[in-house]
Structures are given as structure tokens and as C-alpha cells.
N, C-alpha and C. Protein backbone atom coordinates (compact mmCIF):
# COMPACT_ATOMS: atom_id res chain seq x y z
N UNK A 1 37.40 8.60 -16.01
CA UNK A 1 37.15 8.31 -17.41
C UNK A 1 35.87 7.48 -17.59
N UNK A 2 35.79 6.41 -16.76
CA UNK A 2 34.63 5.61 -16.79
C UNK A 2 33.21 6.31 -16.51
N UNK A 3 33.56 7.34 -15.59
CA UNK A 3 32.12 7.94 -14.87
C UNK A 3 31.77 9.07 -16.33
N UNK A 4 33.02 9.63 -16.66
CA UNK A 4 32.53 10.11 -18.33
C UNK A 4 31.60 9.47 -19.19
N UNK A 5 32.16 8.21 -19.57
CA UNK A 5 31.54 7.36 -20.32
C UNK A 5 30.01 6.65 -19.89
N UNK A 6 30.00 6.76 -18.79
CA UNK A 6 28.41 6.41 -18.22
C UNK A 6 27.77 7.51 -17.94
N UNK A 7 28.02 8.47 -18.00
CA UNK A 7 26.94 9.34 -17.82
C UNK A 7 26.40 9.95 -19.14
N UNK A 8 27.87 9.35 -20.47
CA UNK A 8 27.30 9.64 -21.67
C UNK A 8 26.65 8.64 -22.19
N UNK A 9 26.22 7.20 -21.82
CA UNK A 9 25.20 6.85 -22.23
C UNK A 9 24.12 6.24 -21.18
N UNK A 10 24.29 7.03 -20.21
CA UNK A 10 23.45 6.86 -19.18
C UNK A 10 21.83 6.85 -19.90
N UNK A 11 21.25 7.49 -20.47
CA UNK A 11 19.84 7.00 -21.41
C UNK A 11 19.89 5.09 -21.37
N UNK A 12 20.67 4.99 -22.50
CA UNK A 12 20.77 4.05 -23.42
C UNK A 12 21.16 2.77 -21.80
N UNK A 13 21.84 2.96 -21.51
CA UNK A 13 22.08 2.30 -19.85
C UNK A 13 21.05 1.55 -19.25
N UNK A 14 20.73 2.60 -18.62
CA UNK A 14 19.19 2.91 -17.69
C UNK A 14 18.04 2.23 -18.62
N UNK A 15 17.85 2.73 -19.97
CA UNK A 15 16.72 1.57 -20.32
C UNK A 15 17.35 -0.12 -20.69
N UNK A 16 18.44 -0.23 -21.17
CA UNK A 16 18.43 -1.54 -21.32
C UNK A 16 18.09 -2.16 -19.36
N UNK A 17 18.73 -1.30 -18.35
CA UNK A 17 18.60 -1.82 -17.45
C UNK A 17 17.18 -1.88 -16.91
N UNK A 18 16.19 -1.02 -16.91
CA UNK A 18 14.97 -1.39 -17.07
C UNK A 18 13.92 -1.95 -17.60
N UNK A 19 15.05 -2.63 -18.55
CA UNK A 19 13.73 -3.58 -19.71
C UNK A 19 14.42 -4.92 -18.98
N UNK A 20 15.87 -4.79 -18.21
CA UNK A 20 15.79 -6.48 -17.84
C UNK A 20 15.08 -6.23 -16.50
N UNK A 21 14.88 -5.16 -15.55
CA UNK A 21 14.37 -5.61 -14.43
C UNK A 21 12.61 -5.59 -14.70
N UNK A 22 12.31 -5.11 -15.78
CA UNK A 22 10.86 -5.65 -16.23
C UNK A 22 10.54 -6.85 -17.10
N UNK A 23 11.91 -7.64 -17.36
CA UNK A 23 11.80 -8.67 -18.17
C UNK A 23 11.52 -9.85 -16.61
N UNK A 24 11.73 -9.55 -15.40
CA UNK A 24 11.08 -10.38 -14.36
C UNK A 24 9.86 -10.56 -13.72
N UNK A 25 9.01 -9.75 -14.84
CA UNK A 25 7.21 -9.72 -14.24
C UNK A 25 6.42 -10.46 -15.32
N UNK A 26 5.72 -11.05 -15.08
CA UNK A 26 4.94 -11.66 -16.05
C UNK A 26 4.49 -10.82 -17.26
N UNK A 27 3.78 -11.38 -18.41
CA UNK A 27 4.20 -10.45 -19.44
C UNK A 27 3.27 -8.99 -19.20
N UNK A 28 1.90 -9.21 -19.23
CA UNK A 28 0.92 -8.64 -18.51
C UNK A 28 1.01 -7.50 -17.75
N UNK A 29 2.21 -7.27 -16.68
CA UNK A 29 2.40 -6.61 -15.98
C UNK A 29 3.94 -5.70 -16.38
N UNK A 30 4.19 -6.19 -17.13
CA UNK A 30 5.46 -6.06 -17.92
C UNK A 30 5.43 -4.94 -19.27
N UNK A 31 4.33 -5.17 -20.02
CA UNK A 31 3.41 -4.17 -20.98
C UNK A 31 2.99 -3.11 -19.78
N UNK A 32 2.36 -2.93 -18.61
CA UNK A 32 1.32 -2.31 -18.35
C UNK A 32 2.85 -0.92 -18.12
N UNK A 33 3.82 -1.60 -16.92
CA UNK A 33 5.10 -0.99 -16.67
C UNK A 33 5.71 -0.21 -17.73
N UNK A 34 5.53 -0.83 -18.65
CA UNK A 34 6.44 -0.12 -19.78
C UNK A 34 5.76 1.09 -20.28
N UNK A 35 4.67 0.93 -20.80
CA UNK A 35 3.50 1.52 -21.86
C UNK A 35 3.49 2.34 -20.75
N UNK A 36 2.66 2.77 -19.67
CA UNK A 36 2.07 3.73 -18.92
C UNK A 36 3.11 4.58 -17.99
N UNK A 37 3.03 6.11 -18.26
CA UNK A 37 4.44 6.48 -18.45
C UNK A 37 3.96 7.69 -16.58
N UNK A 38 2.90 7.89 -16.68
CA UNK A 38 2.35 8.09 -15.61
C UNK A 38 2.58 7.78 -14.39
N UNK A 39 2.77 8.32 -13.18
CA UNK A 39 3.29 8.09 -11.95
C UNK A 39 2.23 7.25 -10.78
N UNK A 40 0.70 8.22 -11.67
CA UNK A 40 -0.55 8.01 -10.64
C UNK A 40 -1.03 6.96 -11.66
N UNK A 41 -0.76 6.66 -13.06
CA UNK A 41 -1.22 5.34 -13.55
C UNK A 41 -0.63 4.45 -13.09
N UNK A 42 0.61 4.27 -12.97
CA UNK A 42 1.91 3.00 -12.70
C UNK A 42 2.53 3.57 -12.19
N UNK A 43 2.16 3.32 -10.45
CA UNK A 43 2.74 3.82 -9.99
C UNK A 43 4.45 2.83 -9.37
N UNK A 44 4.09 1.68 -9.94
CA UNK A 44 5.31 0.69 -9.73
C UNK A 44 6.14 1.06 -11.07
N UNK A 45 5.88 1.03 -12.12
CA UNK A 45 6.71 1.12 -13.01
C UNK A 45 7.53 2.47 -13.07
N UNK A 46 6.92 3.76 -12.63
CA UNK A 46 7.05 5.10 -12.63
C UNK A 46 8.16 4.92 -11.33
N UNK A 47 7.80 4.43 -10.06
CA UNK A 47 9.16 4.49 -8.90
C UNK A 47 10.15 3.38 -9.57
N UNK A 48 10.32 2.52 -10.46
CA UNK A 48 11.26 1.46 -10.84
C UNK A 48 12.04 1.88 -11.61
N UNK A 49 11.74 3.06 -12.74
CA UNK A 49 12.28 3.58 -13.30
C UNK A 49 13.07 4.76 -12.82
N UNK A 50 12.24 5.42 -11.94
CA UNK A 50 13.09 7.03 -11.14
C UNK A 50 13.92 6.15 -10.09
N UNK A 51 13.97 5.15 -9.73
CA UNK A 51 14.83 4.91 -8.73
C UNK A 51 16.03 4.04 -9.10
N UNK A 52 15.96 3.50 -10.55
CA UNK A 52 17.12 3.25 -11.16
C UNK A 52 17.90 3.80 -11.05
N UNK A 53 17.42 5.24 -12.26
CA UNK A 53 18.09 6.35 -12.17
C UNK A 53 18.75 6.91 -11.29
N UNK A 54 17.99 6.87 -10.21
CA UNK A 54 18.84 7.47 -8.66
C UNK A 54 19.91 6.83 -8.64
N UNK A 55 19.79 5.21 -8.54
CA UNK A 55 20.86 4.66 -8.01
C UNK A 55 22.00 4.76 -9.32
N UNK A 56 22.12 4.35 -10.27
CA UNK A 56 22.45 4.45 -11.45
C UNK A 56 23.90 5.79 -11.16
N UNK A 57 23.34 6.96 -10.74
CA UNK A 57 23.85 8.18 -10.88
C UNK A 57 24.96 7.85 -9.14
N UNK A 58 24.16 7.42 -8.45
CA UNK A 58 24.97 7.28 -6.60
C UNK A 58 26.27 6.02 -7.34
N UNK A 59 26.04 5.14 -7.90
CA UNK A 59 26.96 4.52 -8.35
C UNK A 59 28.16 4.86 -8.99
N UNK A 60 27.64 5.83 -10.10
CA UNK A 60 28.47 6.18 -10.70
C UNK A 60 29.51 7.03 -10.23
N UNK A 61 29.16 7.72 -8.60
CA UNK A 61 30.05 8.87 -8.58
C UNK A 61 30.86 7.83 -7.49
N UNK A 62 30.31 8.27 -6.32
CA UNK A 62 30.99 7.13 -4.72
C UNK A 62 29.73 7.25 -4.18
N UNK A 63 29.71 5.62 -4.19
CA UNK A 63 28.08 5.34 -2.80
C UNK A 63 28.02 6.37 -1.47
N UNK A 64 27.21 6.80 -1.51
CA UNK A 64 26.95 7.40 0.04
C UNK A 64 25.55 6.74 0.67
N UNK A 65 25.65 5.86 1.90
CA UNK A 65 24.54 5.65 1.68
C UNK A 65 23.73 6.02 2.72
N UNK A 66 23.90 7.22 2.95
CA UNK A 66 22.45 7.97 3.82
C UNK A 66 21.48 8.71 2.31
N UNK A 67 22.89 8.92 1.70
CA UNK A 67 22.01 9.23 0.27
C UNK A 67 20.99 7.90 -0.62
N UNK A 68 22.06 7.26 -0.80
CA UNK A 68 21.08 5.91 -1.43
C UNK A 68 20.15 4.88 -0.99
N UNK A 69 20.54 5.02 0.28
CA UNK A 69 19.23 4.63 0.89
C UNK A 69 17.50 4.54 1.13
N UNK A 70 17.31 5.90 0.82
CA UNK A 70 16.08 5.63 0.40
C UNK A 70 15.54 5.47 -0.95
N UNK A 71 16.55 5.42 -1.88
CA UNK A 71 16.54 4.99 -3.20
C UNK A 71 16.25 3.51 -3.27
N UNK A 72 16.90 2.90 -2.74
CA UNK A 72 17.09 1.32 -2.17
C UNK A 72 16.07 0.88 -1.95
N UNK A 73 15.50 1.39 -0.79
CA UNK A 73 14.29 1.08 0.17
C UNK A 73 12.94 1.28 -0.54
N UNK A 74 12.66 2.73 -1.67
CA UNK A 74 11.92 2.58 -2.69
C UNK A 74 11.41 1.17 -3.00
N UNK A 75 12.49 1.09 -3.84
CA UNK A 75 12.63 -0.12 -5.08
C UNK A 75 12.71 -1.54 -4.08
N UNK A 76 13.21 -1.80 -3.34
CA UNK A 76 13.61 -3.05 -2.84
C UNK A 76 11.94 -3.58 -1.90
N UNK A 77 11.22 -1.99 -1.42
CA UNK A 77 9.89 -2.92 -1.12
C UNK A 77 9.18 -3.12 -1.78
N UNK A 78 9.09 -2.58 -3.09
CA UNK A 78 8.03 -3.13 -4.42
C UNK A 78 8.58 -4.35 -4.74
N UNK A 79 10.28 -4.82 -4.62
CA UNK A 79 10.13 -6.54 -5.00
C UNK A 79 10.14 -7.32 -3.73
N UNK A 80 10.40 -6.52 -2.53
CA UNK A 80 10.04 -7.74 -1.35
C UNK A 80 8.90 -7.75 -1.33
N UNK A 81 7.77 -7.12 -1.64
CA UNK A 81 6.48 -7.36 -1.33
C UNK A 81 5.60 -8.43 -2.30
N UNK A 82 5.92 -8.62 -3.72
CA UNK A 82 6.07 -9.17 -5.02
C UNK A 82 6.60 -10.81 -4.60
N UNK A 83 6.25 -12.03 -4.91
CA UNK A 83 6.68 -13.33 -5.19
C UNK A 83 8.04 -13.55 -5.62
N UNK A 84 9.14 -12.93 -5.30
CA UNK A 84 10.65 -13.16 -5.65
C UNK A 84 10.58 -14.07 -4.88
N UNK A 85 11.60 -15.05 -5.50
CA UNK A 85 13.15 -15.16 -4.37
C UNK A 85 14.00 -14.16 -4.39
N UNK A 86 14.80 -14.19 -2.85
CA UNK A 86 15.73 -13.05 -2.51
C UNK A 86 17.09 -13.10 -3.68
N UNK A 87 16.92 -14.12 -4.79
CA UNK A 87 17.99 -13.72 -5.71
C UNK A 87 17.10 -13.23 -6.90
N UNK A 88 15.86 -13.96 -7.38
CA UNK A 88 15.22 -12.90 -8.22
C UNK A 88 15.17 -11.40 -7.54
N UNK A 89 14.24 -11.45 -6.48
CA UNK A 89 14.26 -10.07 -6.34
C UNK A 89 15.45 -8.70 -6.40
N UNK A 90 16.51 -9.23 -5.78
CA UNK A 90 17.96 -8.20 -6.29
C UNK A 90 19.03 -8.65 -7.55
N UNK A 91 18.41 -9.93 -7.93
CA UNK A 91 19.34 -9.99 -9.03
C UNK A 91 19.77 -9.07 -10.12
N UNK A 92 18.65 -8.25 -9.98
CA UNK A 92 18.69 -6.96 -11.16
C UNK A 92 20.03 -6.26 -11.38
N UNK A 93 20.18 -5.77 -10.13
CA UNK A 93 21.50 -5.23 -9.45
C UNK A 93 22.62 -5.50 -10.59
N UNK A 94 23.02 -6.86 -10.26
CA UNK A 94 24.44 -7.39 -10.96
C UNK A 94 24.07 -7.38 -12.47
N UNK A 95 22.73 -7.59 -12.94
CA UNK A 95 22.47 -7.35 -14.37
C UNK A 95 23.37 -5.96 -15.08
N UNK A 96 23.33 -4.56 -14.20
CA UNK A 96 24.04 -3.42 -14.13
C UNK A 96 25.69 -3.78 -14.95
N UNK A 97 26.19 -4.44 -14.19
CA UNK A 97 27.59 -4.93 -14.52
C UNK A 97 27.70 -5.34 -16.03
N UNK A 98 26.80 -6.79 -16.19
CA UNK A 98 26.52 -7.34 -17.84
C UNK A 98 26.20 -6.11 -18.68
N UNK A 99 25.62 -5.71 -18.35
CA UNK A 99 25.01 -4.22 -19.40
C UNK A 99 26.28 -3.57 -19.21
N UNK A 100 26.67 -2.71 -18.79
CA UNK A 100 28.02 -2.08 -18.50
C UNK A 100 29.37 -2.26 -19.69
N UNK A 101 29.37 -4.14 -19.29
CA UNK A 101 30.38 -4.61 -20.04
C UNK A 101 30.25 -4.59 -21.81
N UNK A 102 28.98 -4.88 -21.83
CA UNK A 102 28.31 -5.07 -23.55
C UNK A 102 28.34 -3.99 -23.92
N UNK A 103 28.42 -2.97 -22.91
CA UNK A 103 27.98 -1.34 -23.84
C UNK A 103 29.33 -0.54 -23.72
N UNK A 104 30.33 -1.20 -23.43
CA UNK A 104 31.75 -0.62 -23.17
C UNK A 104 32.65 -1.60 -23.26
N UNK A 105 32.66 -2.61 -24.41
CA UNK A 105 33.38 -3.65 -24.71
C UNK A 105 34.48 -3.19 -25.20
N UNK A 106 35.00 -2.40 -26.36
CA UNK A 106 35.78 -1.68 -26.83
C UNK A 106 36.74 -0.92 -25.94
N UNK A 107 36.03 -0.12 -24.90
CA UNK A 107 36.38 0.92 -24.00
C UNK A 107 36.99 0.28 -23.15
N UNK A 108 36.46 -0.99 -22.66
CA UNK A 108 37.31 -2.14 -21.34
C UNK A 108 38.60 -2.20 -21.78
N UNK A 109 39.11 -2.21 -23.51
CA UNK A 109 40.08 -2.81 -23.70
C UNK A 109 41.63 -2.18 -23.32
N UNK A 110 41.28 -0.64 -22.86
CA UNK A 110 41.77 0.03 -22.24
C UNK A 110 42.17 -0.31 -20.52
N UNK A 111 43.57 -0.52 -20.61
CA UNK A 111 43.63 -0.45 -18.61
C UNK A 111 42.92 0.33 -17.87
N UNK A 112 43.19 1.29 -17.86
CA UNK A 112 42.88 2.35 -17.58
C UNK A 112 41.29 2.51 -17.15
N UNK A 113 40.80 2.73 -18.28
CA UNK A 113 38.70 2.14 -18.16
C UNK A 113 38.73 0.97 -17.65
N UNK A 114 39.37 -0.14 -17.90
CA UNK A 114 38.99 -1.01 -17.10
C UNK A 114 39.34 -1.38 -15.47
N UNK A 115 40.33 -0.70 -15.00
CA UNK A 115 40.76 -0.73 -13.86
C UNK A 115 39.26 0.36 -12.94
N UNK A 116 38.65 0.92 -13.93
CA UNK A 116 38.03 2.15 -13.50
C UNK A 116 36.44 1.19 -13.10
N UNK A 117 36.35 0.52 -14.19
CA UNK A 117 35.42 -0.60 -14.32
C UNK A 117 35.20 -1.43 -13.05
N UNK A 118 36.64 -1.70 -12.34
CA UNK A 118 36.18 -3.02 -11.11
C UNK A 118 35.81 -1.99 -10.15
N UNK A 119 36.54 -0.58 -9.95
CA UNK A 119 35.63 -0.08 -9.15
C UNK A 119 34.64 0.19 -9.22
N UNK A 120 33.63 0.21 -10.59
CA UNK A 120 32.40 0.50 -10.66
C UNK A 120 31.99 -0.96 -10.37
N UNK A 121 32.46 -1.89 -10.45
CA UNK A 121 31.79 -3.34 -10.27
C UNK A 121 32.02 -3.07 -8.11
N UNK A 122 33.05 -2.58 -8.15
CA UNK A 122 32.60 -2.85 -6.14
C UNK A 122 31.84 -2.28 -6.02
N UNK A 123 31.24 -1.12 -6.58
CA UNK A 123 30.23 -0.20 -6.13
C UNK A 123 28.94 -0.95 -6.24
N UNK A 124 29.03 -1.28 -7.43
CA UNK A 124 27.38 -2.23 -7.64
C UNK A 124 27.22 -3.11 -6.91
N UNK A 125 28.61 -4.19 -6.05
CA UNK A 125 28.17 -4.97 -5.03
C UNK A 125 28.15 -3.97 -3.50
N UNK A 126 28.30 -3.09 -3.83
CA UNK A 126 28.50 -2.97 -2.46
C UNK A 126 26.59 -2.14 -2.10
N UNK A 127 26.39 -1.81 -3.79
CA UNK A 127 24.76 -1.23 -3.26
C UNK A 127 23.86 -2.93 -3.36
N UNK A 128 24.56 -3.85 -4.17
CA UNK A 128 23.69 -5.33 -3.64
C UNK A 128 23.72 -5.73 -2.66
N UNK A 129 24.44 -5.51 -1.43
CA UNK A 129 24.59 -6.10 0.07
C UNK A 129 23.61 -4.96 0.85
N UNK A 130 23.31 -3.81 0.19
CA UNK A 130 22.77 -2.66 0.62
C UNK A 130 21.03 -3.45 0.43
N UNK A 131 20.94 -3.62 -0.44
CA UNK A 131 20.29 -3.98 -1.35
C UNK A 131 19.35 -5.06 -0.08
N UNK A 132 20.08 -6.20 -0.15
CA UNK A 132 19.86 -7.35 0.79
C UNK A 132 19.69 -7.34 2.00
N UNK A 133 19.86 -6.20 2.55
CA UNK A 133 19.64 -5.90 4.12
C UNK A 133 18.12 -4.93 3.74
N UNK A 134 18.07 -4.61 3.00
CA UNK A 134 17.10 -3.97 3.02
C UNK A 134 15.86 -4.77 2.96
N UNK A 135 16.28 -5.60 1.67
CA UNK A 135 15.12 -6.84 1.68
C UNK A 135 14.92 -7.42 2.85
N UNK A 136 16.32 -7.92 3.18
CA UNK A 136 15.47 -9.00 4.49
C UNK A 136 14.72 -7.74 5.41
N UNK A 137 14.91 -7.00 5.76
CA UNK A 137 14.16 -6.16 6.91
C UNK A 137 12.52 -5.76 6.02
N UNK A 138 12.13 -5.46 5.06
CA UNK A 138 11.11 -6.03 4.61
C UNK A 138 10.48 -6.71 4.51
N UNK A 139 11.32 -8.15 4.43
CA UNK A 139 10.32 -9.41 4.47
C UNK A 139 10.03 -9.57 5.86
N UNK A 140 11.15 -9.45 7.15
CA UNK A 140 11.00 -9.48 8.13
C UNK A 140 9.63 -9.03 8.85
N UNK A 141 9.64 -7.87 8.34
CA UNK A 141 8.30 -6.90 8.52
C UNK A 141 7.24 -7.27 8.21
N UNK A 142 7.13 -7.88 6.93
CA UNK A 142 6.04 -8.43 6.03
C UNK A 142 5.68 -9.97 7.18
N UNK A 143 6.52 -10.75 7.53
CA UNK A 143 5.94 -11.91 8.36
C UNK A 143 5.77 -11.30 9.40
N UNK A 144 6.12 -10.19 10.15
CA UNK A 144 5.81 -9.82 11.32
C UNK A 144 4.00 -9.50 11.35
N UNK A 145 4.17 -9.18 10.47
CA UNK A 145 2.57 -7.88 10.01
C UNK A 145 1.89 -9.63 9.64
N UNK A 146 1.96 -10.76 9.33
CA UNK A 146 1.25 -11.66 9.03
C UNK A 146 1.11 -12.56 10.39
N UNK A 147 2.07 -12.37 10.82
CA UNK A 147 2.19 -13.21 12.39
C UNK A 147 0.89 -12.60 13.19
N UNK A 148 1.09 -10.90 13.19
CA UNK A 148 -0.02 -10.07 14.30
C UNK A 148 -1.22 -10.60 13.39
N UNK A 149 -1.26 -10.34 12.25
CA UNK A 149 -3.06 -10.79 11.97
C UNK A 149 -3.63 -12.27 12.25
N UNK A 150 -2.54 -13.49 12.30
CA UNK A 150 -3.35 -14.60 12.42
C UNK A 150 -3.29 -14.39 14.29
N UNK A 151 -2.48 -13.84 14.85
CA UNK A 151 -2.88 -13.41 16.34
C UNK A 151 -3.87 -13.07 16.42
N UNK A 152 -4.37 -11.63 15.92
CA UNK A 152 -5.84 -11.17 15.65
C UNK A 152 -7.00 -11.80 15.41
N UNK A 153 -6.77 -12.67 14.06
CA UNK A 153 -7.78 -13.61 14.13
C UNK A 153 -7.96 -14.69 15.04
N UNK A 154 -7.09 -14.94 15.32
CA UNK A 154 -6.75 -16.34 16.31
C UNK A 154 -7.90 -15.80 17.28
N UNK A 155 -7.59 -14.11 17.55
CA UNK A 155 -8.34 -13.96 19.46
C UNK A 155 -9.54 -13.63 19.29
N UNK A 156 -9.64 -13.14 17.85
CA UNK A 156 -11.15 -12.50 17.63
C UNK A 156 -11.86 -14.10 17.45
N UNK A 157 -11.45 -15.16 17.11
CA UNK A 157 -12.62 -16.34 16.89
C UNK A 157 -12.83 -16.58 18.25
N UNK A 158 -11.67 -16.81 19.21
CA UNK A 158 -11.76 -17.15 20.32
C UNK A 158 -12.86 -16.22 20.62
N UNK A 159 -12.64 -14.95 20.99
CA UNK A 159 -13.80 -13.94 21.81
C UNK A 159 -14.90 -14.16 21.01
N UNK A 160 -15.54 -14.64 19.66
CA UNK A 160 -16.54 -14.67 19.35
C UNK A 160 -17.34 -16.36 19.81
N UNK A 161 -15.90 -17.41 19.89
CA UNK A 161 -16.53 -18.62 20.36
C UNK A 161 -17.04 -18.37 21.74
N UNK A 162 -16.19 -17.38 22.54
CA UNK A 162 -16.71 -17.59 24.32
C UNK A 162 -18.06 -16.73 24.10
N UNK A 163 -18.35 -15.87 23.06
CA UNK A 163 -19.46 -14.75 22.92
C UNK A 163 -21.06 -16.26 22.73
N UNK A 164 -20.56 -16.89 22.08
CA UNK A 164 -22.05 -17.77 21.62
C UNK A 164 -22.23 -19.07 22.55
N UNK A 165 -21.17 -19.26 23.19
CA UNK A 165 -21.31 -20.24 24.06
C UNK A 165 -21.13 -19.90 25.54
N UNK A 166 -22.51 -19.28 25.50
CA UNK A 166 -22.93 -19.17 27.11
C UNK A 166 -23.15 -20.05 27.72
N UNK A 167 -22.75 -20.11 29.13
CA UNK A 167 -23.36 -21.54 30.07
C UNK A 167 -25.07 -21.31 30.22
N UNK A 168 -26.03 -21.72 30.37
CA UNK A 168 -27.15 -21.45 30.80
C UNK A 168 -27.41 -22.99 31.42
N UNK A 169 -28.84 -22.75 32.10
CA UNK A 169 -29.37 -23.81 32.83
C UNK A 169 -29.76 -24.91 32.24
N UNK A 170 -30.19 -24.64 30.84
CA UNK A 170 -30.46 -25.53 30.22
C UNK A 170 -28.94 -25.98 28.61
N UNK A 171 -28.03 -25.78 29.41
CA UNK A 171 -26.68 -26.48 28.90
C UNK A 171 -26.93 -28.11 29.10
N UNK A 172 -27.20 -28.58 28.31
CA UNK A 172 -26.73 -30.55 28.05
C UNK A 172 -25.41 -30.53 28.72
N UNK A 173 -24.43 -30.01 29.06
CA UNK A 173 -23.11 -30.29 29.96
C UNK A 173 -23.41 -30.02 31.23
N UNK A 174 -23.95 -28.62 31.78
CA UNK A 174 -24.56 -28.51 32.87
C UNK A 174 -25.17 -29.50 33.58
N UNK A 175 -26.24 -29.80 32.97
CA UNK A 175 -27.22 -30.99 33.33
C UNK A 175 -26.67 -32.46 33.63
N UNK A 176 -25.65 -32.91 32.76
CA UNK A 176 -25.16 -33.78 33.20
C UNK A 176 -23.99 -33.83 34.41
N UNK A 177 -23.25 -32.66 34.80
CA UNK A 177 -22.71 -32.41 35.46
C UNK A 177 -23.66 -32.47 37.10
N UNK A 178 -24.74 -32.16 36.89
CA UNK A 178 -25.61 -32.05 38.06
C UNK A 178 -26.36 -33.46 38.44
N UNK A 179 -26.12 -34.02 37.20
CA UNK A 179 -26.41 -35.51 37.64
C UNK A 179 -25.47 -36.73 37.95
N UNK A 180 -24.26 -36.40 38.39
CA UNK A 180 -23.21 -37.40 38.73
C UNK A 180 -22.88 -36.53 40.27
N UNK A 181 -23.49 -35.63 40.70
CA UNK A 181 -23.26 -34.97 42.08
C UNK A 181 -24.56 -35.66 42.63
């Protein structure tokens, strides 16, 4: 009954749920997301929106998640890569639930829909723990990939300090070295 009722206002859903996970970008970037409807213009706002949707629809039926997974992984490295915290960045998620409840207040009052309801609420936590493994292995990645470049730099100054500081005969260390023998 419930999966009826969300897929009949799955529109109306899906954008309130995309105006709160764009209500977390500064405003600036928040207009650009919305307004530009284009994939190769915005291309963040264009995967934030199709991958709602994805998940939106995997929720509604039963998580599978070889299926939702790369739905996840989409969306979850455009906000691990982004200035979140790991509760801004997936908080969106549980926003799903609040929207849910406001747009099926009437309908909850029913057992029945609402018993139908907590299983749609395990589903939404169970794609937020999905959610969170995904992030951390992103960020993981992201300090890994920052660790190798200050390595990089670290060896490239080194090889450029041993490159300019040749010993020669006329080294001031040399010279004094030859005068305490």
C-alpha cells in the first residue's frame, strides 16, 4: 500500500527531497544546481538528481545492493569530496523519512500504511549505513591520494636539493674539512 502511495507522488517526493539536499550548498552553488538542467552544464546537480531517483525507486521496492550500489557511490563521492562532515554529508538520507511523514500524514493514520512506513524507514537506514561505508572508503582514498602527493613532493624537493648541491673543490665545507686533517 505504501509503495502505491510513493510512487504516486514520487515527483512531488523526489523534488522536495532535492531542494533539501541542495539546501546544503552555499547559495551560489545551490541556484547554479537547480537552474541548469543540463548534464554537461551541471554536471553535479544533473547526477544528484538522477541518483535520488535511483535510490528513491531501490527503496521503495526491497534494497538490493549490488543494485544500489553504484547509485550510492555516484552521489556519496560528490559529497565526500565537498567540505561535509560525515553527518552533513549523508544526513540527506534521513531527511527522506521527514518528507515521507509530512507528505503522508493523513495516510500514517492508518495501521496498516503505517506499519508499511517503519519498513520503509529500515530501508532508508539500512541504504544510510550503505551510505557511510561508502563515504568513509572515499575519504579514505581521498587522504590516501593526499598522503602519496606530499610523498611526491617530499622526494621531488629532496632530488632537486641533492641536484643543486654538488660537492665541488671549491665547497666552504670541503675546505674546511681539509683543514682540521
Amino acid at each position: 500500500m505504501i509503495e502505491h502511495l510513493l510512487h504516486k507522488r514520487k515527483a512531488t517526493i523526489l523534488k522536495k527531497w532535492f531542494d533539501l539536499v541542495l539546501d546544503t550548498y552555499p547559495a551560489d552553488s545551490k541556484r547554479l544546481f537547480k537552474q541548469e538542467k543540463n548534464q554537461f552544464g551541471n554536471p553535479v546537480g544533473s547526477t544528484i538528481f538522477q541518483e535520488l531517483g535511483n535510490l528513491f525507486e531501490e527503496i521503495i521496492n526491497e534494497i538490493d545492493k549490488e543494485t544500489i550500489s553504484p547509485f550510492v557511490e555516484r552521489l556519496i563521492k560528490i559529497r565526500a569530496v565537498q567540505d561535509f562532515s560525515p553527518s552533513g554529508a549523508l544526513g540527506f538520507i534521513f531527511d527522506l523519512k521527514q518528507i515521507v511523514v509530512k507528505e503522508f500524514k493523513d495516510e500514517l493514520k492508518n495501521q496498516q500504511v503505517f506499519r508499511e512506513y517503519v519498513g520503509f524507514c529500515t530501508r532508508v537506514d539500512e541504504l544510510a549505513m550503505l551510505a557511510f561505508d561508502t563515504y568513509m572508503k572515499c575519504r579514505e582514498k581521498i587522504y590516501e591520494i593526499r598522503v602519496n602527493e606530499v610523498k611526491n613532493m617530499t622526494s621531488r624537493v629532496l632530488e632537486r636539493s641533492t641536484w643543486t648541491y654538488k660537492i665541488s673543490d671549491e665547497d666552504p665545507f670541503l675546505e674546511a674539512e681539509k683543514g682540521i686533517n
